[in-house]
N, C-alpha and C. Protein backbone atom coordinates (compact mmCIF):
# COMPACT_ATOMS: atom_id res chain seq x y z
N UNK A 1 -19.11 -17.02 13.34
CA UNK A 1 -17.70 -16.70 13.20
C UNK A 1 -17.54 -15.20 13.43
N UNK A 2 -16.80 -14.68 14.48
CA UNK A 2 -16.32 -13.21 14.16
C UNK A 2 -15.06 -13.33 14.02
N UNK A 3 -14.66 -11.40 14.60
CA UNK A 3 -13.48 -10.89 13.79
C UNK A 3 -12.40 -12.07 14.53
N UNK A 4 -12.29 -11.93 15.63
CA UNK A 4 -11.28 -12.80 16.20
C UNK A 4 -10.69 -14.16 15.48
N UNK A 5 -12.02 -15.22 15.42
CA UNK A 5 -11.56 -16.38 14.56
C UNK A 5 -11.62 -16.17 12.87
N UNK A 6 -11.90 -14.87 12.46
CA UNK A 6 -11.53 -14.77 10.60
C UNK A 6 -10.27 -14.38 10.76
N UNK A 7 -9.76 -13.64 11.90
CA UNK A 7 -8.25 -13.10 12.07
C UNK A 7 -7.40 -14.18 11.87
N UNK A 8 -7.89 -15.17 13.17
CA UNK A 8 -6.89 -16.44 13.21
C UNK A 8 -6.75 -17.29 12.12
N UNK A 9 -7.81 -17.25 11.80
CA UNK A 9 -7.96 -18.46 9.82
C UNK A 9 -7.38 -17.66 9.00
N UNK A 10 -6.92 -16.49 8.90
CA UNK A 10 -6.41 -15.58 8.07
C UNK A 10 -4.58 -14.93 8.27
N UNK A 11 -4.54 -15.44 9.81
CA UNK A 11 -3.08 -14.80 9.92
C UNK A 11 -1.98 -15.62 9.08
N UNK A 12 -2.28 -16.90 8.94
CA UNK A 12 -1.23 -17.24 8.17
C UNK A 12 -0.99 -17.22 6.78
N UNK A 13 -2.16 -16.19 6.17
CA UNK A 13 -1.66 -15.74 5.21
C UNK A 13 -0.98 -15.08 4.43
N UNK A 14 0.34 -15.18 3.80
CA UNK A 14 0.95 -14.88 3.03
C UNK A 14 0.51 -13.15 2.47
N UNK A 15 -0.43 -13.69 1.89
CA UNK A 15 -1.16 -12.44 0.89
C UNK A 15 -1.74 -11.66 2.25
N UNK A 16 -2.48 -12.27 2.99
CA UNK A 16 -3.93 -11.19 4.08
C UNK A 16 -2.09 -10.35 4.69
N UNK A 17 -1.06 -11.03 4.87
CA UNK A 17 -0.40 -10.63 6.02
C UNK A 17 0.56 -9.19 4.91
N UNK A 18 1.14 -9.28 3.34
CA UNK A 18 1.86 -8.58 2.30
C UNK A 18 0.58 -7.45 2.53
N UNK A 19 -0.20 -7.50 2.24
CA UNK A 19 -1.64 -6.25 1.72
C UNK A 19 -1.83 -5.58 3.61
N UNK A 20 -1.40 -6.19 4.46
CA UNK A 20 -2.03 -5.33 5.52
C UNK A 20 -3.10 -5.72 5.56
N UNK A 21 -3.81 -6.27 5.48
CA UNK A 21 -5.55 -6.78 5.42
C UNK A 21 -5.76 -6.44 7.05
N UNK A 22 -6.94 -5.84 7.09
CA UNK A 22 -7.41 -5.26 8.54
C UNK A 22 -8.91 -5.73 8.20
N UNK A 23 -9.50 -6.46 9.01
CA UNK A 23 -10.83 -6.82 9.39
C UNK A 23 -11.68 -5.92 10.35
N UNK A 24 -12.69 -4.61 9.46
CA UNK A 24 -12.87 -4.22 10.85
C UNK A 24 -14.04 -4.15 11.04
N UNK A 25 -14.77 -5.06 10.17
CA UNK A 25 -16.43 -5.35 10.81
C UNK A 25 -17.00 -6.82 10.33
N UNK A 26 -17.69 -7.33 11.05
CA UNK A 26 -18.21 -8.66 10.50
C UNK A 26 -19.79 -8.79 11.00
N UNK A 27 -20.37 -9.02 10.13
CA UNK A 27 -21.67 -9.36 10.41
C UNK A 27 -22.42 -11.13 9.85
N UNK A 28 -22.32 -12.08 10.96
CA UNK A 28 -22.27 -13.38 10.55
C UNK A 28 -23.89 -13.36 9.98
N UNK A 29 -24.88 -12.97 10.66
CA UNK A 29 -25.96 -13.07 10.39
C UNK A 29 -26.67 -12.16 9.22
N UNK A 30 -25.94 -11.03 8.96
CA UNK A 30 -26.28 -10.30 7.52
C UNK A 30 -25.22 -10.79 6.60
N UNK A 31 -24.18 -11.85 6.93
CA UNK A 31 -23.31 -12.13 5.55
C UNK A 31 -22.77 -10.93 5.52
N UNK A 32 -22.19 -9.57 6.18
CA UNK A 32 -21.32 -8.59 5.40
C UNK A 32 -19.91 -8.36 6.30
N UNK A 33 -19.14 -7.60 5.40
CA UNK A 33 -17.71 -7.67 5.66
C UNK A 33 -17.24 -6.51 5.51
N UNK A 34 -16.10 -5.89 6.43
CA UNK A 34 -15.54 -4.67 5.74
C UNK A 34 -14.16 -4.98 6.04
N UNK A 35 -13.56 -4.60 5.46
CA UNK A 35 -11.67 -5.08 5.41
C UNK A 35 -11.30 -4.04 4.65
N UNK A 36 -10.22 -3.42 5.12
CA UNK A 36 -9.07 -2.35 5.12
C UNK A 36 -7.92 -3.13 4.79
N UNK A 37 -7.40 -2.22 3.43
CA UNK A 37 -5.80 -2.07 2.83
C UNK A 37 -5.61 -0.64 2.79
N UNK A 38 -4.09 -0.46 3.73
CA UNK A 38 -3.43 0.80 3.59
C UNK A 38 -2.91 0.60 2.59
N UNK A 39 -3.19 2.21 1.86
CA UNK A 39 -2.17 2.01 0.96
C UNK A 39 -0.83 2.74 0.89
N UNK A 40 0.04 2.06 0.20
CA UNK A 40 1.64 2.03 0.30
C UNK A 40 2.52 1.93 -0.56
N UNK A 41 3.54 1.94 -0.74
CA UNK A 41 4.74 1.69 -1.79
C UNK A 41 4.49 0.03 -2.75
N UNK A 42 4.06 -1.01 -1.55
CA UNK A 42 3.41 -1.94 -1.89
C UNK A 42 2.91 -2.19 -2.84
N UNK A 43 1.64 -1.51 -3.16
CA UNK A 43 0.38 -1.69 -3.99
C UNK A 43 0.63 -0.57 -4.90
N UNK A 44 1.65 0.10 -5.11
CA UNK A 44 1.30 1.56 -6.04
C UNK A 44 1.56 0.62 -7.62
N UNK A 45 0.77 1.55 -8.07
CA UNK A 45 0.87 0.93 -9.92
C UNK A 45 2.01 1.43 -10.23
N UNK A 46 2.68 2.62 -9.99
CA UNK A 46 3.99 2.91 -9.90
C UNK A 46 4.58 3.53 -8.62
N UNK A 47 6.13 3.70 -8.63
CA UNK A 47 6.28 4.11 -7.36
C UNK A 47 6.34 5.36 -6.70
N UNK A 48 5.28 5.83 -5.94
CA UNK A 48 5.53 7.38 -5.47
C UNK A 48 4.20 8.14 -6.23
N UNK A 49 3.35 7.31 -6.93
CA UNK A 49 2.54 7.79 -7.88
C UNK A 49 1.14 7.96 -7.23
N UNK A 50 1.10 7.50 -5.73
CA UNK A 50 0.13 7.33 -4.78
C UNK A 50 -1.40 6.31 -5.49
N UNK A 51 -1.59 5.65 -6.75
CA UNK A 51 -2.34 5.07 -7.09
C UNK A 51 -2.56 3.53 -7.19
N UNK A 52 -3.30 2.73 -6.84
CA UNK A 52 -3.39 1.51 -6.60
C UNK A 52 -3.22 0.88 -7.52
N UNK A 53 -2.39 -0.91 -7.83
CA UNK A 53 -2.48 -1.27 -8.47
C UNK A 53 -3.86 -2.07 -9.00
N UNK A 54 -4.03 -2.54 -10.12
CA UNK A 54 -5.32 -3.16 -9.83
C UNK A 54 -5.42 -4.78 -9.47
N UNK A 55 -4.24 -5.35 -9.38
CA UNK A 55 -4.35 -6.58 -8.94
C UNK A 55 -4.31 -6.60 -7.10
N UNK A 56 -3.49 -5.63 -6.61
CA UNK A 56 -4.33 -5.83 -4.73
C UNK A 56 -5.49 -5.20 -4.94
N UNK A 57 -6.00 -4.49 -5.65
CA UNK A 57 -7.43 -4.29 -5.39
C UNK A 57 -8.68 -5.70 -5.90
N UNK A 58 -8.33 -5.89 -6.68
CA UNK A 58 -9.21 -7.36 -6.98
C UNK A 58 -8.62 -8.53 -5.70
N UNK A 59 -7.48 -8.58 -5.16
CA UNK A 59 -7.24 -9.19 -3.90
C UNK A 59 -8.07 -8.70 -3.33
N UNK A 60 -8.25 -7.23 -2.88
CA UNK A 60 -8.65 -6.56 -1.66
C UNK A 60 -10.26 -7.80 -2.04
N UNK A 61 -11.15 -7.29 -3.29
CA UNK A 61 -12.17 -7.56 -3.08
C UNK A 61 -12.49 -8.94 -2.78
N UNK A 62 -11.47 -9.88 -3.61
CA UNK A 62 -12.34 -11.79 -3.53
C UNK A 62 -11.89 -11.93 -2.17
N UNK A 63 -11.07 -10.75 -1.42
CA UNK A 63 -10.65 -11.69 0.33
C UNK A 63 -12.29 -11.06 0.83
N UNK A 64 -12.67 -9.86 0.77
CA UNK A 64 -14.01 -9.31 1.69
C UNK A 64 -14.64 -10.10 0.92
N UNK A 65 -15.09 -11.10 -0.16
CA UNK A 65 -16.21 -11.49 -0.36
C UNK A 65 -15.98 -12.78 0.18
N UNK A 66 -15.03 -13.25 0.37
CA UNK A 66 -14.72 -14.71 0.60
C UNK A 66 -15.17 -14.62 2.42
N UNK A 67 -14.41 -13.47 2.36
CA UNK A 67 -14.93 -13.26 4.41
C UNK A 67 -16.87 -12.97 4.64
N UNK A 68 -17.46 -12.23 4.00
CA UNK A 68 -18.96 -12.26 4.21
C UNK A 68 -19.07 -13.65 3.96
N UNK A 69 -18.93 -14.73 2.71
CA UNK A 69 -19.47 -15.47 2.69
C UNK A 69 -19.03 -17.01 4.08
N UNK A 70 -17.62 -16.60 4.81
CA UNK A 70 -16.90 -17.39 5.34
C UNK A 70 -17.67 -16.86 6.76
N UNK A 71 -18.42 -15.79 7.06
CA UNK A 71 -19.03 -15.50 8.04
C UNK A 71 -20.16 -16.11 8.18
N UNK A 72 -21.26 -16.59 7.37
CA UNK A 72 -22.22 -16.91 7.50
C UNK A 72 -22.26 -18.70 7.47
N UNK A 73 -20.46 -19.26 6.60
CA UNK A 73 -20.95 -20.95 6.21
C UNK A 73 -20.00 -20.58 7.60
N UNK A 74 -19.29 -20.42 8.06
CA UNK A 74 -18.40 -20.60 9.34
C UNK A 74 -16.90 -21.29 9.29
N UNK A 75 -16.67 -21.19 7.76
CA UNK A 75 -15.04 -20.85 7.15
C UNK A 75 -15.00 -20.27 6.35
N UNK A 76 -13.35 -20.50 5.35
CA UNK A 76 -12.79 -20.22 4.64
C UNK A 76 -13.55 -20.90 3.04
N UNK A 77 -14.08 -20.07 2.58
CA UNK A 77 -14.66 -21.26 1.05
C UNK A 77 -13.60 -20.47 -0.41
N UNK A 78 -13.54 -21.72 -1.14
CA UNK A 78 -12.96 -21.50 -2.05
C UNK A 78 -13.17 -20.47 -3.20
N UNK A 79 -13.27 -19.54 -4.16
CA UNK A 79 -13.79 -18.74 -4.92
C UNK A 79 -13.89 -19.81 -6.50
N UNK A 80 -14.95 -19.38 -7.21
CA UNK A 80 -15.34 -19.99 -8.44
C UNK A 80 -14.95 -19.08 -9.70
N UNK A 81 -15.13 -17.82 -9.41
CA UNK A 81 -15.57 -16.91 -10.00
C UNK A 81 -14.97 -15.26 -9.73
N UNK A 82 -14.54 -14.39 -10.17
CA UNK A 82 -14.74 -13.18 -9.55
C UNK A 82 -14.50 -12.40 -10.97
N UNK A 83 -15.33 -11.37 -10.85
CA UNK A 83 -15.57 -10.12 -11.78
C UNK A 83 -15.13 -8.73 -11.19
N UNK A 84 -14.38 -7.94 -11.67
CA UNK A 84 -14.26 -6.00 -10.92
C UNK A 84 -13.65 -5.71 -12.46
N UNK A 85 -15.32 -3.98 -11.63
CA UNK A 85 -15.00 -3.03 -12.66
C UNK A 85 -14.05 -2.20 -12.01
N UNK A 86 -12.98 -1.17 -12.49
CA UNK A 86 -12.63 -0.34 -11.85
C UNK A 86 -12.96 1.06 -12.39
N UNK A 87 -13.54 1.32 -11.44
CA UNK A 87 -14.49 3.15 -11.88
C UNK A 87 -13.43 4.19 -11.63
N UNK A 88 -12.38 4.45 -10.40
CA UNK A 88 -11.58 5.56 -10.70
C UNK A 88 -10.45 5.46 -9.95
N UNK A 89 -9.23 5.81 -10.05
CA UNK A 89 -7.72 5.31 -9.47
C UNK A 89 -8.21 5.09 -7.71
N UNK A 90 -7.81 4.22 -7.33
CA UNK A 90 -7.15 4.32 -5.81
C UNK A 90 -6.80 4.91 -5.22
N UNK A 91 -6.90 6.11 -4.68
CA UNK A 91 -5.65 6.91 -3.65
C UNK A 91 -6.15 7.35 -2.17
N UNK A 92 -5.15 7.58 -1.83
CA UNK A 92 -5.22 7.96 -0.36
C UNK A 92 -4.41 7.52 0.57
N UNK A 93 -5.40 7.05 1.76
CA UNK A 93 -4.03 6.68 2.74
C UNK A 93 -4.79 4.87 2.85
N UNK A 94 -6.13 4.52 2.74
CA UNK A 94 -6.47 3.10 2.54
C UNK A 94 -7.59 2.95 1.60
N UNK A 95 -7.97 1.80 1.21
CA UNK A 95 -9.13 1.39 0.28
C UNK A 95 -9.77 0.70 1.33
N UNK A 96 -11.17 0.56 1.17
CA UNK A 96 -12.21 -0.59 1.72
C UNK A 96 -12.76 -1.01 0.99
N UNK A 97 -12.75 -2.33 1.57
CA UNK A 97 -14.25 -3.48 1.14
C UNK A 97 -15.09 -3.71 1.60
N UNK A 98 -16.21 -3.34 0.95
CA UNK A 98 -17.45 -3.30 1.84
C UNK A 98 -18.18 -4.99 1.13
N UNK A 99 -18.53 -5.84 1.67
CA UNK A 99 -18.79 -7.22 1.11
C UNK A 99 -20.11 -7.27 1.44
N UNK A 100 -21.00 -7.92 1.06
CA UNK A 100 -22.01 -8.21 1.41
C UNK A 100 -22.94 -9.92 0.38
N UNK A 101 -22.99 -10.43 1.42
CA UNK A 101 -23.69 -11.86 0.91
C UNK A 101 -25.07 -11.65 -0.24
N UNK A 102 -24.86 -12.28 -1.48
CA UNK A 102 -26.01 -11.74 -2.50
C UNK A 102 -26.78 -12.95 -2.61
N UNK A 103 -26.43 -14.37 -2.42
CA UNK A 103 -27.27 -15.50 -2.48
C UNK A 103 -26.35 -16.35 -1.78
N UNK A 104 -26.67 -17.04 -1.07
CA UNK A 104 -26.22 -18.43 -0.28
C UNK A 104 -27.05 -19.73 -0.59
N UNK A 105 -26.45 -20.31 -1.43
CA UNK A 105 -27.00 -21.80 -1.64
C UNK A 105 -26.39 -22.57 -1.26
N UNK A 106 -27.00 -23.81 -1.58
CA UNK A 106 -26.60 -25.13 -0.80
C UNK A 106 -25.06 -25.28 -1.09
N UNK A 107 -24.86 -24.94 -2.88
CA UNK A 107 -23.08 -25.12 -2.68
C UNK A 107 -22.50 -23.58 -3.31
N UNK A 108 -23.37 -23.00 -4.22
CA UNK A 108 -22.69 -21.93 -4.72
C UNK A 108 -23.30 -20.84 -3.96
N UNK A 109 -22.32 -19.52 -3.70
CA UNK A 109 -22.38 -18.17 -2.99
C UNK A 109 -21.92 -17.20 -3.74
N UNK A 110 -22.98 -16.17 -3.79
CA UNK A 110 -22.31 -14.67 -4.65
C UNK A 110 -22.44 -13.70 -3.63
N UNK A 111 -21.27 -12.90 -3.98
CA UNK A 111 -21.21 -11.40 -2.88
C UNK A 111 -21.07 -10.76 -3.78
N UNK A 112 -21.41 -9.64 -3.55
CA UNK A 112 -21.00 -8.05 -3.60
C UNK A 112 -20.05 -7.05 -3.16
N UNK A 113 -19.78 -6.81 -3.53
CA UNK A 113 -18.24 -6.07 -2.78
C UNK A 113 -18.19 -4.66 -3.59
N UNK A 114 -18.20 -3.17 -2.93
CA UNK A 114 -17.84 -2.17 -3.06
C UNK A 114 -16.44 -1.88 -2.57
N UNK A 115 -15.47 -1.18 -3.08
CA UNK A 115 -14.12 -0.54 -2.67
C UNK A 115 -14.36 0.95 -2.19
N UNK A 116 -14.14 1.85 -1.39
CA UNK A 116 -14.14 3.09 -1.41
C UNK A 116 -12.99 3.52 -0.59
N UNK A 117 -12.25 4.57 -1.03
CA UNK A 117 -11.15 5.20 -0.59
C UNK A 117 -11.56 5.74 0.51
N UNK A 118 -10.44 6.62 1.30
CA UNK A 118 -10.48 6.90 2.03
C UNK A 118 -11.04 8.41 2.25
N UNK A 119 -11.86 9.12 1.18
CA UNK A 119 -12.90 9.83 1.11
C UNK A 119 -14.19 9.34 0.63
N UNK A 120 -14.18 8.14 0.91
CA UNK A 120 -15.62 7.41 0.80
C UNK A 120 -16.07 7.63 -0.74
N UNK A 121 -15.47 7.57 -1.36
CA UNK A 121 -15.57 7.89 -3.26
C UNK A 121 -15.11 6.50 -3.43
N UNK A 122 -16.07 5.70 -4.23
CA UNK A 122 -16.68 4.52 -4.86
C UNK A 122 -15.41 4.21 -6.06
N UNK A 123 -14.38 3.56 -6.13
CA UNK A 123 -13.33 3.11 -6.69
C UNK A 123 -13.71 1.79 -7.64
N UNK A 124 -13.95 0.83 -7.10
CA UNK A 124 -14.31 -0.51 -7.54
C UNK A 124 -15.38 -1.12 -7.01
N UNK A 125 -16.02 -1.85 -8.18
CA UNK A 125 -16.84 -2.83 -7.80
C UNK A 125 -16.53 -4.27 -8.17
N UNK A 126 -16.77 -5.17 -7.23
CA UNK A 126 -17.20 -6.67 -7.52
C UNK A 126 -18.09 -7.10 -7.48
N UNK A 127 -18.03 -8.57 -8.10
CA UNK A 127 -18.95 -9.58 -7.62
C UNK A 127 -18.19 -11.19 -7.85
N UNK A 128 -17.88 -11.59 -6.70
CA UNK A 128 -17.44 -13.09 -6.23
C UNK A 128 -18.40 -13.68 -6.20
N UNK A 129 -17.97 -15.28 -7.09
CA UNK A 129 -18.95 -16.25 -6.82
C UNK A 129 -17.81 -17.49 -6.10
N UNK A 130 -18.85 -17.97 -4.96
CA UNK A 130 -17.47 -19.02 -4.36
C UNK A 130 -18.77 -19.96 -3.87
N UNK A 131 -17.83 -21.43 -3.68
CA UNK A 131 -18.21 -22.60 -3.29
C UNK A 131 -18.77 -22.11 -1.76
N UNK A 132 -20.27 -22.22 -1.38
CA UNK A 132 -20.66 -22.17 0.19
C UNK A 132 -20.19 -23.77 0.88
N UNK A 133 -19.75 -24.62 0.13
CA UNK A 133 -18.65 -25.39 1.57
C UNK A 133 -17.50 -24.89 1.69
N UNK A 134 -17.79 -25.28 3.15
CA UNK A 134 -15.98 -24.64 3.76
C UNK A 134 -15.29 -25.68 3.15
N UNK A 135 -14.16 -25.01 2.88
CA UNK A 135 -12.49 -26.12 2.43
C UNK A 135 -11.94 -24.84 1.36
C-alpha cells in the first residue's frame, strides 16, 4: 500500500479531511508512517493562543498508527486501544507523526507514534493497539 492508495482510503474522511491530515511518508515494508497537521484556529485549545488541543493531537496519533499498521496488513484496521502522554504544548505552524509498527500479529498490532513540532521538539507520545485485520 502507498501514499496514493492510504490517500484514497482516507479522503473520505470527515476527520483526515477537518485536521488537514497530510501523508508524507510511508514505508509498507518497515510498517512506518509520517502524517502532518497544520496547525490552526481549528485545533487551538483556545483561540489565538497558538497551542494544540489535546484531542486532534491523540487524533493526529491513532490516524499515523492506524496508517503504519494499514501499510503493512494493506488497509484500514480498526483501533483496540490507544494511550498519549503529552510532554509539552503544541505550537508552531504543524505537528508530526512519526508511527512506526511495534508488533504485528496474527490479529492484534501495536505502534508507536512520536509527535514533534515544527522545530523537531518531541510534544507527544503514543502507543496504539489495533486489530491487524483489515475492516
Amino acid at each position: 500500500m502507498n501514499i496514493a492508495d492510504i490517500e484514497e482510503l482516507f479522503s473520505d474522511s470527515p476527520v483526515f479531511q477537518a485536521l488537514r491530515l497530510d501523508v508524507t511518508e510511508m514505508d509498507e515494508h518497515a510498517g512506518r508512517a509520517i502524517v502532518r497537521m497544520p496547525i490552526g484556529s481549528a485545533v487551538e485549545r483556545v483561540t489565538s493562543e497558538g497551542m494544540v488541543h489535546g484531542g486532534p493531537i491523540a487524533t493526529l496519533i491513532d490516524i499515523a498508527g492506524d496508517l503504519a499498521i494499514a501499510a503493512r496488513v494493506g488497509g484500514g484496521v480498526p483501533t483496540i486501544n490507544l494511550r498519549v502522554d503529552y510532554l509539552r504544548p503544541g505550537t508552531g505552524t504543524f505537528l508530526e507523526a512519526r508511527a512506526a509498527v511495534r508488533r504485528l500479529g496474527r490479529t492484534i498490532a501495536t505502534a508507536d507514534i512520536d509527535v514533534y513540532d515544527d522545530q523537531d521538539r518531541l510534544c507527544a507520545i503514543g502507543r496504539g493497539t489495533y486489530s491487524s485485520v483489515v475492516g
